[in-house]
PDB file of N, CA and C in Angstrom:
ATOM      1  N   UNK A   1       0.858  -1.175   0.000  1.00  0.00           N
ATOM      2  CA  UNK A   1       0.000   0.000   0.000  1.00  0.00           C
ATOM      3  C   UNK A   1       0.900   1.233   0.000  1.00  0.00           C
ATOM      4  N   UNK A   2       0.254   2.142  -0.716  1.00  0.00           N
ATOM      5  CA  UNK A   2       1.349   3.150  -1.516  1.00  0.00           C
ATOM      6  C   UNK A   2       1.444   3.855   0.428  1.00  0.00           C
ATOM      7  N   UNK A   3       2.158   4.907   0.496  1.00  0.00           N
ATOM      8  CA  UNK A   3       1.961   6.445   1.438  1.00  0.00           C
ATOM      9  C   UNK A   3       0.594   6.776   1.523  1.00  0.00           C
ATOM     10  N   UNK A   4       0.122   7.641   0.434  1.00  0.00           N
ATOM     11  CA  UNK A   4      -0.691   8.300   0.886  1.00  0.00           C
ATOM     12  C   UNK A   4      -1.721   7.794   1.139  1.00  0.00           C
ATOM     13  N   UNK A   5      -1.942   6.201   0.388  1.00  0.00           N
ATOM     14  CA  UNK A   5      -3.230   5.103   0.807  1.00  0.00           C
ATOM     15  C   UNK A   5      -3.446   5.419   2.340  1.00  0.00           C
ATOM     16  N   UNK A   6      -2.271   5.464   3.390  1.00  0.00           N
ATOM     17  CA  UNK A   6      -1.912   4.981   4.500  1.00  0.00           C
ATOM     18  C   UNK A   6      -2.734   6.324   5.118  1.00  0.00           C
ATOM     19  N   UNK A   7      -2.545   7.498   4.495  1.00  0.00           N
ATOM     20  CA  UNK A   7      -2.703   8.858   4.965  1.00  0.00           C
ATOM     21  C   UNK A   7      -4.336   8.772   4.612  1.00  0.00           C
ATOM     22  N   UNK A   8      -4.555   8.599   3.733  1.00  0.00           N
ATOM     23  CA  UNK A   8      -6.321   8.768   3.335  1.00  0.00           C
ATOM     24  C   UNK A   8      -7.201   7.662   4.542  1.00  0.00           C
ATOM     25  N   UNK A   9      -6.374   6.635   4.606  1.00  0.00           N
ATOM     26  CA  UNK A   9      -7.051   5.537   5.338  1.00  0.00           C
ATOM     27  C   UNK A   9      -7.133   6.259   6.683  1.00  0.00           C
ATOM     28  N   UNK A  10      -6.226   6.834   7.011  1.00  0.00           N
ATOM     29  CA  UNK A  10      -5.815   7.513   8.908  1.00  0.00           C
ATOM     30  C   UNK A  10      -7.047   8.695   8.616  1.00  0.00           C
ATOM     31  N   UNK A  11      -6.794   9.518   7.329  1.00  0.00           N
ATOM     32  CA  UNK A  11      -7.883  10.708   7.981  1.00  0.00           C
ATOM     33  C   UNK A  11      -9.258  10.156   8.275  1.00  0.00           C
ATOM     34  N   UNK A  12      -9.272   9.386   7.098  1.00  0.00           N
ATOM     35  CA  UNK A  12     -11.067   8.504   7.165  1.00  0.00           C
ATOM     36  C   UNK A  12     -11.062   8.209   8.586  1.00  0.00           C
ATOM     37  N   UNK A  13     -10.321   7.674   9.252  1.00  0.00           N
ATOM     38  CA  UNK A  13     -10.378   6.745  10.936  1.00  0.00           C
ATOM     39  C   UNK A  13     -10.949   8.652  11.716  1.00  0.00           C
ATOM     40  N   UNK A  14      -9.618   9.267  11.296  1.00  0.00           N
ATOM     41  CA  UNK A  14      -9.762  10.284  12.154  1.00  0.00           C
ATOM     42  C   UNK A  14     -10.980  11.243  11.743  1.00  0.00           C
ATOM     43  N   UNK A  15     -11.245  11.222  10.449  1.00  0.00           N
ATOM     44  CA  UNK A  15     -12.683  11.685  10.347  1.00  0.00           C
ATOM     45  C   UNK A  15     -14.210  11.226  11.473  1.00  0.00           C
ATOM     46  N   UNK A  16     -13.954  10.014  11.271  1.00  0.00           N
ATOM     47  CA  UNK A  16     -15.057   9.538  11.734  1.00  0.00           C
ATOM     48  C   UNK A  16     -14.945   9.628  13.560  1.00  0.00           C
ATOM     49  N   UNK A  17     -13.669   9.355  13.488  1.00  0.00           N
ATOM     50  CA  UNK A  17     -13.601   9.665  15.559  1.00  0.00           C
ATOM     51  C   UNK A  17     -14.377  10.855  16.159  1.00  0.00           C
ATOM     52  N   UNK A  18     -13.312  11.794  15.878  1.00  0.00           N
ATOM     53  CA  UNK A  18     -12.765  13.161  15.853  1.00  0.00           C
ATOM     54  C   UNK A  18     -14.298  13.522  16.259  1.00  0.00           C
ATOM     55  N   UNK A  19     -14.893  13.777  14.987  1.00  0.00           N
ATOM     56  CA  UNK A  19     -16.557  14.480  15.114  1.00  0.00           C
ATOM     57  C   UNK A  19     -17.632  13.801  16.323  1.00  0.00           C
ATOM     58  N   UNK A  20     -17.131  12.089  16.341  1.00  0.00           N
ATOM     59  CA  UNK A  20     -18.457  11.585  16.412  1.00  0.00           C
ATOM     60  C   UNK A  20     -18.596  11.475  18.434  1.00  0.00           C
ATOM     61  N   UNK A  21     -16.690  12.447  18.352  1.00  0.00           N
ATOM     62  CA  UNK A  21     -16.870  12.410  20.156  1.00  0.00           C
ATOM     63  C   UNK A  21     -17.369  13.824  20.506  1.00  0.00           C
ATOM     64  N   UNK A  22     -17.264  14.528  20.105  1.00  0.00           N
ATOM     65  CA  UNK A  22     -18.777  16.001  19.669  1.00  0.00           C
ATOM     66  C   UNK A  22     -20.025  15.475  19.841  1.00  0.00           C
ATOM     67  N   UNK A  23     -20.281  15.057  18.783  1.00  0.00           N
ATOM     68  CA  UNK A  23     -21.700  14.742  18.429  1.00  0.00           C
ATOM     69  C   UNK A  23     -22.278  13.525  19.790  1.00  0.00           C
ATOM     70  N   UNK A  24     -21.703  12.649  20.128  1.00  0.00           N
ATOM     71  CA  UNK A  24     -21.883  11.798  21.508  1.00  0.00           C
ATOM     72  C   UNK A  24     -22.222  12.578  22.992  1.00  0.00           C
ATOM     73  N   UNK A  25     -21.018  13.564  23.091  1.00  0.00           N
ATOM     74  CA  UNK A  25     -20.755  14.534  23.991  1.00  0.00           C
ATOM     75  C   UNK A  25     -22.116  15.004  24.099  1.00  0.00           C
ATOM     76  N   UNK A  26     -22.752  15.822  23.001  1.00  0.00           N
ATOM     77  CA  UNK A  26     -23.666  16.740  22.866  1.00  0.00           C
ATOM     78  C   UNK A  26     -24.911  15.766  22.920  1.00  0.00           C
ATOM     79  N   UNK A  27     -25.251  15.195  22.699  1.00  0.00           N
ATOM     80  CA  UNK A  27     -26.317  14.087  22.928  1.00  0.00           C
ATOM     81  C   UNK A  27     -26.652  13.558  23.944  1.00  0.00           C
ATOM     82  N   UNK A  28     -25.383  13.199  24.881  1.00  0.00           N
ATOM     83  CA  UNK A  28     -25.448  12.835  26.138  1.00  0.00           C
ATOM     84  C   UNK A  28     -25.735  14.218  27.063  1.00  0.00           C
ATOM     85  N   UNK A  29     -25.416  15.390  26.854  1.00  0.00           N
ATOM     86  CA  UNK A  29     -25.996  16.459  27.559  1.00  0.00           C
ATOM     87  C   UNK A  29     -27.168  17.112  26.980  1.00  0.00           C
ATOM     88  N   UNK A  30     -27.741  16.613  26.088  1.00  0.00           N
ATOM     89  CA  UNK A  30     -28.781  17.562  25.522  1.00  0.00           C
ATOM     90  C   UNK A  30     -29.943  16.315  25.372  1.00  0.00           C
ATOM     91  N   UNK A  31     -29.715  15.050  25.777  1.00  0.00           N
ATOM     92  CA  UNK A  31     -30.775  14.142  24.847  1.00  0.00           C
ATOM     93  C   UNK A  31     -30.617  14.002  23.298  1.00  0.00           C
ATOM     94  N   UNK A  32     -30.921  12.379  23.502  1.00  0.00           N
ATOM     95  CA  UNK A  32     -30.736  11.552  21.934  1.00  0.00           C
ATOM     96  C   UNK A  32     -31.760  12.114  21.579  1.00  0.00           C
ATOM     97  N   UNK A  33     -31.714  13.553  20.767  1.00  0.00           N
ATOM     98  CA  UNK A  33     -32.966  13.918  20.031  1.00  0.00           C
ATOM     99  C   UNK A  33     -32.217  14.177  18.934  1.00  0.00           C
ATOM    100  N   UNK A  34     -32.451  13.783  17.277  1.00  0.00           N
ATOM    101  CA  UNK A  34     -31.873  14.068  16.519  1.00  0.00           C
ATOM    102  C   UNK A  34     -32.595  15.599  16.052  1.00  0.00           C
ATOM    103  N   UNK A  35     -33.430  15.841  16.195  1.00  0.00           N
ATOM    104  CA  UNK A  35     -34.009  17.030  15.760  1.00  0.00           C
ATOM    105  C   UNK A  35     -33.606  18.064  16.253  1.00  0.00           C
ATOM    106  N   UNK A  36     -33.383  17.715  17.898  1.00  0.00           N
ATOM    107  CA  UNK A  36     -32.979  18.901  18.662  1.00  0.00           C
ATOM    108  C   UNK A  36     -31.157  19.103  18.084  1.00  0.00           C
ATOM    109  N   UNK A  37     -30.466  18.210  17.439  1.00  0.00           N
ATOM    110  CA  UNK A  37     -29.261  18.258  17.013  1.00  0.00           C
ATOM    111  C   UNK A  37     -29.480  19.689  15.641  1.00  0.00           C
ATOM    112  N   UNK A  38     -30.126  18.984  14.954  1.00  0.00           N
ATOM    113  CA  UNK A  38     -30.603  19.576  13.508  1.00  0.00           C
ATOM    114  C   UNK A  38     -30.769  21.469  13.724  1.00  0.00           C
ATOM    115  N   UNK A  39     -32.024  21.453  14.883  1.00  0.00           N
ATOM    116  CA  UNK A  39     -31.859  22.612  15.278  1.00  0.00           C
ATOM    117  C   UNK A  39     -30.742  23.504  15.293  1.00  0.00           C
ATOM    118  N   UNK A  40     -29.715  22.842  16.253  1.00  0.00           N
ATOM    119  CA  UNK A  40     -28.243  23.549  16.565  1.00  0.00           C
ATOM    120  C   UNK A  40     -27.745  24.004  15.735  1.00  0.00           C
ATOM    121  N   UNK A  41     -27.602  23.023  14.297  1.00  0.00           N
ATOM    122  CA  UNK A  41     -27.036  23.531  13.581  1.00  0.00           C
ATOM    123  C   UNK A  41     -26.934  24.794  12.886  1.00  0.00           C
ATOM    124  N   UNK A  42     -28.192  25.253  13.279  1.00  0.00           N
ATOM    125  CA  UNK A  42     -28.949  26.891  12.934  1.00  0.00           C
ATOM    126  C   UNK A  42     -29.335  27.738  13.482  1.00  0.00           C
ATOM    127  N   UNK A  43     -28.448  27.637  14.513  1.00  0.00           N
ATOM    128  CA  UNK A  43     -28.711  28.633  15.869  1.00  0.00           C
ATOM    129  C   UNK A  43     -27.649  30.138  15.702  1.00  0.00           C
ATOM    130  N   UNK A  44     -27.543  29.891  14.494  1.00  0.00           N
ATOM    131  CA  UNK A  44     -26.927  31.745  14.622  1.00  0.00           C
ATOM    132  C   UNK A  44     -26.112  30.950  12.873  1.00  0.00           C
ATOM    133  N   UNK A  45     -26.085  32.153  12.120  1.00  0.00           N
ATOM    134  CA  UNK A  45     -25.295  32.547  11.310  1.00  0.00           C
ATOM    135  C   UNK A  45     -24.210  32.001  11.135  1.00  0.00           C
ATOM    136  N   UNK A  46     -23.153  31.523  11.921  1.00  0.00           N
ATOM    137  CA  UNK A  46     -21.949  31.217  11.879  1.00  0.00           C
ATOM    138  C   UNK A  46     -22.583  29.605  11.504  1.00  0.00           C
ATOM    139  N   UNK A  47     -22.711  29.274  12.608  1.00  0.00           N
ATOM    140  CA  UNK A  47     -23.295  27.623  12.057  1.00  0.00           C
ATOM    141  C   UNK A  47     -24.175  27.697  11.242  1.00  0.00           C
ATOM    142  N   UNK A  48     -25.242  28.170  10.668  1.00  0.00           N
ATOM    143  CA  UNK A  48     -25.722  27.723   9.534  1.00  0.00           C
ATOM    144  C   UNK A  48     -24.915  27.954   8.125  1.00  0.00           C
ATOM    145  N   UNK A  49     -24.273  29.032   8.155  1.00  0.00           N
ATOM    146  CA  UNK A  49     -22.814  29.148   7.602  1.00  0.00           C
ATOM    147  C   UNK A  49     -22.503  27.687   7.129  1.00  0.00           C
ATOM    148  N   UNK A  50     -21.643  27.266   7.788  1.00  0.00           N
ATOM    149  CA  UNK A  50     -21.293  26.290   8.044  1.00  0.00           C
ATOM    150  C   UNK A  50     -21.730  24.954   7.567  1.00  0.00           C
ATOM    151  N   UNK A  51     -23.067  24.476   8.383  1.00  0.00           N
ATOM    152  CA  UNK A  51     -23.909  23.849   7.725  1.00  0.00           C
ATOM    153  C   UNK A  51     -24.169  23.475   6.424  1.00  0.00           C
ATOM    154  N   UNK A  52     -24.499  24.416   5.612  1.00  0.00           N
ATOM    155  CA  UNK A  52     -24.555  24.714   4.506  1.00  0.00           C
ATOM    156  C   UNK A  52     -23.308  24.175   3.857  1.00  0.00           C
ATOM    157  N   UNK A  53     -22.394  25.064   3.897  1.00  0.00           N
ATOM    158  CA  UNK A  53     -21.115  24.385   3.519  1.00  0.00           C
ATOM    159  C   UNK A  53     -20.600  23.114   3.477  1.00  0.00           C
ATOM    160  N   UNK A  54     -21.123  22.509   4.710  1.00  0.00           N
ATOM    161  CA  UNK A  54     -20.828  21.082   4.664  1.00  0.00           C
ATOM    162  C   UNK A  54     -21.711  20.239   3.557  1.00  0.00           C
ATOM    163  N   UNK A  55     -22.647  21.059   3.767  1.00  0.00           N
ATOM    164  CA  UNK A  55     -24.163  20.288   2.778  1.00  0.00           C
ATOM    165  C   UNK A  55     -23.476  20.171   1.355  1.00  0.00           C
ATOM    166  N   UNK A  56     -22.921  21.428   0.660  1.00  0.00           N
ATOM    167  CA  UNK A  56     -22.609  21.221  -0.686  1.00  0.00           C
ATOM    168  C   UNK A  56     -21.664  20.426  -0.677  1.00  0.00           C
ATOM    169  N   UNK A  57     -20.586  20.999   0.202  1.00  0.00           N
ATOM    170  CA  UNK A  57     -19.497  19.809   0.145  1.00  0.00           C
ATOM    171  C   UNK A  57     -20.079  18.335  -0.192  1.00  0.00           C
ATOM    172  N   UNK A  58     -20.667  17.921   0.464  1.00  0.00           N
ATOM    173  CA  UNK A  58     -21.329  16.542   0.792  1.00  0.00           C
ATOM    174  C   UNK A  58     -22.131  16.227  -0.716  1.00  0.00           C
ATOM    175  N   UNK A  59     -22.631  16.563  -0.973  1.00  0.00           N
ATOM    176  CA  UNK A  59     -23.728  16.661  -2.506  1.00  0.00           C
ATOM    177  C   UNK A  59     -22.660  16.879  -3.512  1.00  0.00           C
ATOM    178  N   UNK A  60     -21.701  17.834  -3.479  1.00  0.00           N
ATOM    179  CA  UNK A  60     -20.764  18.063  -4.743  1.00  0.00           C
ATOM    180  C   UNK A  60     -19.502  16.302  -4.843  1.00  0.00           C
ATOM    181  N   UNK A  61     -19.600  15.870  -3.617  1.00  0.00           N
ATOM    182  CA  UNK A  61     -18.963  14.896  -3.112  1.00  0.00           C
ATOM    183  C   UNK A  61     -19.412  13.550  -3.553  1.00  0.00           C
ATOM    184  N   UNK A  62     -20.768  13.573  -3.946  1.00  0.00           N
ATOM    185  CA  UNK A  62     -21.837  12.419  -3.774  1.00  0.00           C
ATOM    186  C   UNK A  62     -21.672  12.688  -5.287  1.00  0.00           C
ATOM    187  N   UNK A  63     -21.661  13.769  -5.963  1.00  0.00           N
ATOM    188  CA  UNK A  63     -21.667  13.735  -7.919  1.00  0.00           C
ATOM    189  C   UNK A  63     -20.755  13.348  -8.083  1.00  0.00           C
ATOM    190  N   UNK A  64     -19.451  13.599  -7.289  1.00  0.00           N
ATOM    191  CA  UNK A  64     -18.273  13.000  -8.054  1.00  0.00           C
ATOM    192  C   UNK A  64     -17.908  11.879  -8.425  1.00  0.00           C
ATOM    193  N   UNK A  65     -18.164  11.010  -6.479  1.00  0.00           N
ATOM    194  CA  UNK A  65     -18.314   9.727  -6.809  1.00  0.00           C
ATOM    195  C   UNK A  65     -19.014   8.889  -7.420  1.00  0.00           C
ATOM    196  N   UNK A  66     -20.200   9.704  -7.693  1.00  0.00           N
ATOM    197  CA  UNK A  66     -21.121   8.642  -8.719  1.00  0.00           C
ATOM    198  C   UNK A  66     -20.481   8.802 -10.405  1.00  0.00           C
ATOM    199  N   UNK A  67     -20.149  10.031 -10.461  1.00  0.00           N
ATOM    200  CA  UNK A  67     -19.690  10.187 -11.904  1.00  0.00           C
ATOM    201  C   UNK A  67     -18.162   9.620 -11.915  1.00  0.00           C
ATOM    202  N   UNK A  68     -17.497   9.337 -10.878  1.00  0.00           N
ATOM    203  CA  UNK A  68     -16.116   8.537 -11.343  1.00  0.00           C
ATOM    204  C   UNK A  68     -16.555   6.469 -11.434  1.00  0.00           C
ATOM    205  N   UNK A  69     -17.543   6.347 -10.342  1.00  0.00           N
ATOM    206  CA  UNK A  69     -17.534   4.823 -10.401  1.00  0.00           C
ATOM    207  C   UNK A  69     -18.431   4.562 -11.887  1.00  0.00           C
ATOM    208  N   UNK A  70     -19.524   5.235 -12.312  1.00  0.00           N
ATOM    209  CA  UNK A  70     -19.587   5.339 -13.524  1.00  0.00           C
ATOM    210  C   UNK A  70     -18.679   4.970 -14.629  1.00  0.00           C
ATOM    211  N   UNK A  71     -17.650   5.376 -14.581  1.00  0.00           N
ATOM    212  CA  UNK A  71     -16.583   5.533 -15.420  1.00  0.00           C
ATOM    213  C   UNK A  71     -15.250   4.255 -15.068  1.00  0.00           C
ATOM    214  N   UNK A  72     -14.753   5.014 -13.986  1.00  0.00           N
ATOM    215  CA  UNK A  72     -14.106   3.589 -13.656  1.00  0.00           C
ATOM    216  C   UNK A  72     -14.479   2.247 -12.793  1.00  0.00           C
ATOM    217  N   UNK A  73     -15.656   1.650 -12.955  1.00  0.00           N
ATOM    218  CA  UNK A  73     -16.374   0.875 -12.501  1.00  0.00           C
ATOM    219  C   UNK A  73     -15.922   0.191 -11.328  1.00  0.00           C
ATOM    220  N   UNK A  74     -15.243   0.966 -10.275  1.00  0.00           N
ATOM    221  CA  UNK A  74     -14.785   1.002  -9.053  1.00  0.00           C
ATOM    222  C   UNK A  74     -16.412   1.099  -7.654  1.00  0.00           C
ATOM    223  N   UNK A  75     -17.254  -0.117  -7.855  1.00  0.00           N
ATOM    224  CA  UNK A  75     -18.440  -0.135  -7.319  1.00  0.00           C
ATOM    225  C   UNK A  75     -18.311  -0.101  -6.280  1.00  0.00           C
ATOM    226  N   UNK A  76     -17.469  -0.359  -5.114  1.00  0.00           N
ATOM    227  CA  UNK A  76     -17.035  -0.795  -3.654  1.00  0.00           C
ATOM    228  C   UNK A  76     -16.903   0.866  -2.975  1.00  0.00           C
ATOM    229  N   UNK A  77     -16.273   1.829  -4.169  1.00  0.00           N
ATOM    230  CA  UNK A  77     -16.339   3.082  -3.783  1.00  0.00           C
ATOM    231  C   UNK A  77     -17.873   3.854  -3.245  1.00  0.00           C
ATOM    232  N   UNK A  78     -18.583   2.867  -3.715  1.00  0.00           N
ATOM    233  CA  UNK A  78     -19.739   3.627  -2.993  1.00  0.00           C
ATOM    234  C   UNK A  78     -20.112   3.702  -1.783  1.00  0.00           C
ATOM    235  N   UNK A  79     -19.480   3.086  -1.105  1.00  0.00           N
ATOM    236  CA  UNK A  79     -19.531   2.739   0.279  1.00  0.00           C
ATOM    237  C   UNK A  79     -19.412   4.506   0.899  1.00  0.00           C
ATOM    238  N   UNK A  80     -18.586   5.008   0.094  1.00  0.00           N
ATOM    239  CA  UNK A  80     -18.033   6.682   0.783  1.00  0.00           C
ATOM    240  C   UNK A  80     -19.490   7.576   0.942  1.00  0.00           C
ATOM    241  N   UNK A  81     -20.626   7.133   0.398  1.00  0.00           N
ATOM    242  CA  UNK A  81     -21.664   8.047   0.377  1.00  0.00           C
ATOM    243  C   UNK A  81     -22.178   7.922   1.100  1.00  0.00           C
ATOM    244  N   UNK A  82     -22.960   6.461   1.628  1.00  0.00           N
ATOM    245  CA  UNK A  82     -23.337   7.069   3.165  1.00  0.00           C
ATOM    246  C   UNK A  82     -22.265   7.293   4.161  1.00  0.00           C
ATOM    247  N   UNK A  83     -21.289   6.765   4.241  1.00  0.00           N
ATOM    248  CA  UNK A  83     -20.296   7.815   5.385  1.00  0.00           C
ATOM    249  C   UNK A  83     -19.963   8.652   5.304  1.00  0.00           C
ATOM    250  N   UNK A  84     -20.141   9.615   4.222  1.00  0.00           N
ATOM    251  CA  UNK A  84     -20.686  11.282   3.832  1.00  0.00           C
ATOM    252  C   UNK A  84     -22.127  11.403   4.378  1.00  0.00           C
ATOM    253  N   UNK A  85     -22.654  10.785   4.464  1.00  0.00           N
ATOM    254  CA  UNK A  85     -24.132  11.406   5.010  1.00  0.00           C
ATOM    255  C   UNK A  85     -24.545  10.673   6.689  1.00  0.00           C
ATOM    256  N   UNK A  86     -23.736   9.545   6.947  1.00  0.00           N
ATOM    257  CA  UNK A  86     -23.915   9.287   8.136  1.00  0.00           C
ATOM    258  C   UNK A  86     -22.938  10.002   9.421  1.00  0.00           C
ATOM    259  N   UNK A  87     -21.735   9.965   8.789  1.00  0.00           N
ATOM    260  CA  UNK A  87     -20.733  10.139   9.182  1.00  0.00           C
ATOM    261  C   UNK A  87     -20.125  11.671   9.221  1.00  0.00           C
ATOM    262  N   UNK A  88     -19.703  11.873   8.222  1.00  0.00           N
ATOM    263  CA  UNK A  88     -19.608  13.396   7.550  1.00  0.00           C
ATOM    264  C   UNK A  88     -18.662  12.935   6.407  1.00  0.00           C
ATOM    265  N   UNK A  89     -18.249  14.322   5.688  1.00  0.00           N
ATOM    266  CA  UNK A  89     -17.296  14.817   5.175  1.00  0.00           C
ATOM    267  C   UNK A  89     -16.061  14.407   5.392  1.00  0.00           C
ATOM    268  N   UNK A  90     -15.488  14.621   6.352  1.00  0.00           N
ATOM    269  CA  UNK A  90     -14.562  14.061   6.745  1.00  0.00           C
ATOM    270  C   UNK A  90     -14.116  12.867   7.200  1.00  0.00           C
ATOM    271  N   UNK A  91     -15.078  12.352   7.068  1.00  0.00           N
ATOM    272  CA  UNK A  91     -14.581  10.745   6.800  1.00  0.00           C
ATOM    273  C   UNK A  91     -14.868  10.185   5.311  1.00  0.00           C
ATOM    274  N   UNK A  92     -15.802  11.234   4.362  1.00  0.00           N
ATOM    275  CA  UNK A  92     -16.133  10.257   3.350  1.00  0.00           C
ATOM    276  C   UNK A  92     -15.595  10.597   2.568  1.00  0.00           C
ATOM    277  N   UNK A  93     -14.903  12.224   2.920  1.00  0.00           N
ATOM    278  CA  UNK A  93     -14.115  12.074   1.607  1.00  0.00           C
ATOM    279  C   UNK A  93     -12.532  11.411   1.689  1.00  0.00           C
ATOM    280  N   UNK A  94     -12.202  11.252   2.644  1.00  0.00           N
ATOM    281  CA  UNK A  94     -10.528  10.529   2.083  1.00  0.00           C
ATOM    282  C   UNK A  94     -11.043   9.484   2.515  1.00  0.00           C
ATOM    283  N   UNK A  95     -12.024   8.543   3.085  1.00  0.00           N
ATOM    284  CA  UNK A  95     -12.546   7.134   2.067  1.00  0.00           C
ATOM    285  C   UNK A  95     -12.459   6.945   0.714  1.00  0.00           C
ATOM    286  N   UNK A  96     -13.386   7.910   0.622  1.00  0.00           N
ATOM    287  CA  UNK A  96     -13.050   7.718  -1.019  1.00  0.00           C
ATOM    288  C   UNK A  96     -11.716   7.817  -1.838  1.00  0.00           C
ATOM    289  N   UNK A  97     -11.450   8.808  -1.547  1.00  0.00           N
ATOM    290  CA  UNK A  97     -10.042   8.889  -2.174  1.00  0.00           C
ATOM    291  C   UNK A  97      -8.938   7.621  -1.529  1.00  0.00           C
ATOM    292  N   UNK A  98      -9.189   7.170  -0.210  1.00  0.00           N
ATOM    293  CA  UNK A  98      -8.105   6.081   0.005  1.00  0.00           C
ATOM    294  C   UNK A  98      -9.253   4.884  -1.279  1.00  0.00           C
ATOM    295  N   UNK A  99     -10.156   4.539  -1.573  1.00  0.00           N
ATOM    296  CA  UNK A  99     -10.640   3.538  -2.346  1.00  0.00           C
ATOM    297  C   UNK A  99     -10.908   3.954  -3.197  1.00  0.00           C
ATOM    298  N   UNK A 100     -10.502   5.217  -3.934  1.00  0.00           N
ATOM    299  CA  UNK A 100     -10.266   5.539  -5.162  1.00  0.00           C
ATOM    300  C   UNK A 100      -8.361   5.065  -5.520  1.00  0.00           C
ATOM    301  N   UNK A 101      -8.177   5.418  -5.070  1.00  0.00           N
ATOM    302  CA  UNK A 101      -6.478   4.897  -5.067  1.00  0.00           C
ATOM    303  C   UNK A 101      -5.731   3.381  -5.136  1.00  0.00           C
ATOM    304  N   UNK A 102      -6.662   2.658  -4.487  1.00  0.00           N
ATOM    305  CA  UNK A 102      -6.338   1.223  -5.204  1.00  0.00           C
ATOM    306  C   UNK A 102      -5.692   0.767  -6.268  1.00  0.00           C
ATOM    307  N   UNK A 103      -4.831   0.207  -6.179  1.00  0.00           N
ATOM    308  CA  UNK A 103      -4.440  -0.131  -8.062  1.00  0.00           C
ATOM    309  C   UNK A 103      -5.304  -1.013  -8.231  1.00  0.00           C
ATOM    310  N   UNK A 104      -6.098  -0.768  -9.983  1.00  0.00           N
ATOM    311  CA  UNK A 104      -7.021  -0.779 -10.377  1.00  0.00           C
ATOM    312  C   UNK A 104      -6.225  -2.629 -10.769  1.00  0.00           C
ATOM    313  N   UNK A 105      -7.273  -3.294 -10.938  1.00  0.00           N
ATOM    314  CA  UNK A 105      -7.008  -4.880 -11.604  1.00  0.00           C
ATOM    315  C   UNK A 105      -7.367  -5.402 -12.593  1.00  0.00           C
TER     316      UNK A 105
END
């Protein structure tokens, strides 16, 4: 496995940690309400900011990969889309890119 395989594979890990001890944190003091999460996200300008941003990210993220496995019929890569939408961004996109990087067979 090349370097940067090694590096895409670590951010994906650290993507998915990183956020999901936030998001735990905040749940455990606020209640498993996903709605009341949703809310937060739009509680002033800066975070919906934000929000948003992540949203396109995530959607501009979700065209790519559909328009590259399309092409290079790399189907296993789809796995990166719901851990873009379950997970975030930051785990789905250097998923993808670590399982875009594979040498192809």
């Amino acid at each position: 496995m090349t370097p940067m395989r090694w590096v895409y594979l670590a951010l994906a890990v650290w993507g998915a940690i990183h956020p999901m001890f936030y998001f735990v944190s905040w749940f455990q003091a606020n209640g498993w309400n996903l709605g009341a999460m949703i809310d937060a996200w739009y509680v002033s300008d800066a975070t919906t900011g934000l929000t948003w941003d992540l949203t396109i990210a995530a959607v501009s993220l979700t065209i790519w990969i559909i328009a590259e496995v399309v092409v290079r019929r790399n189907w296993s890569a789809l796995i990166a889309i719901p851990a873009t939408y379950c997970i975030g961004v930051s785990c789905g996109l250097p998923l993808y890119l670590f399982l875009r990087s594979r040498p192809i067979v």
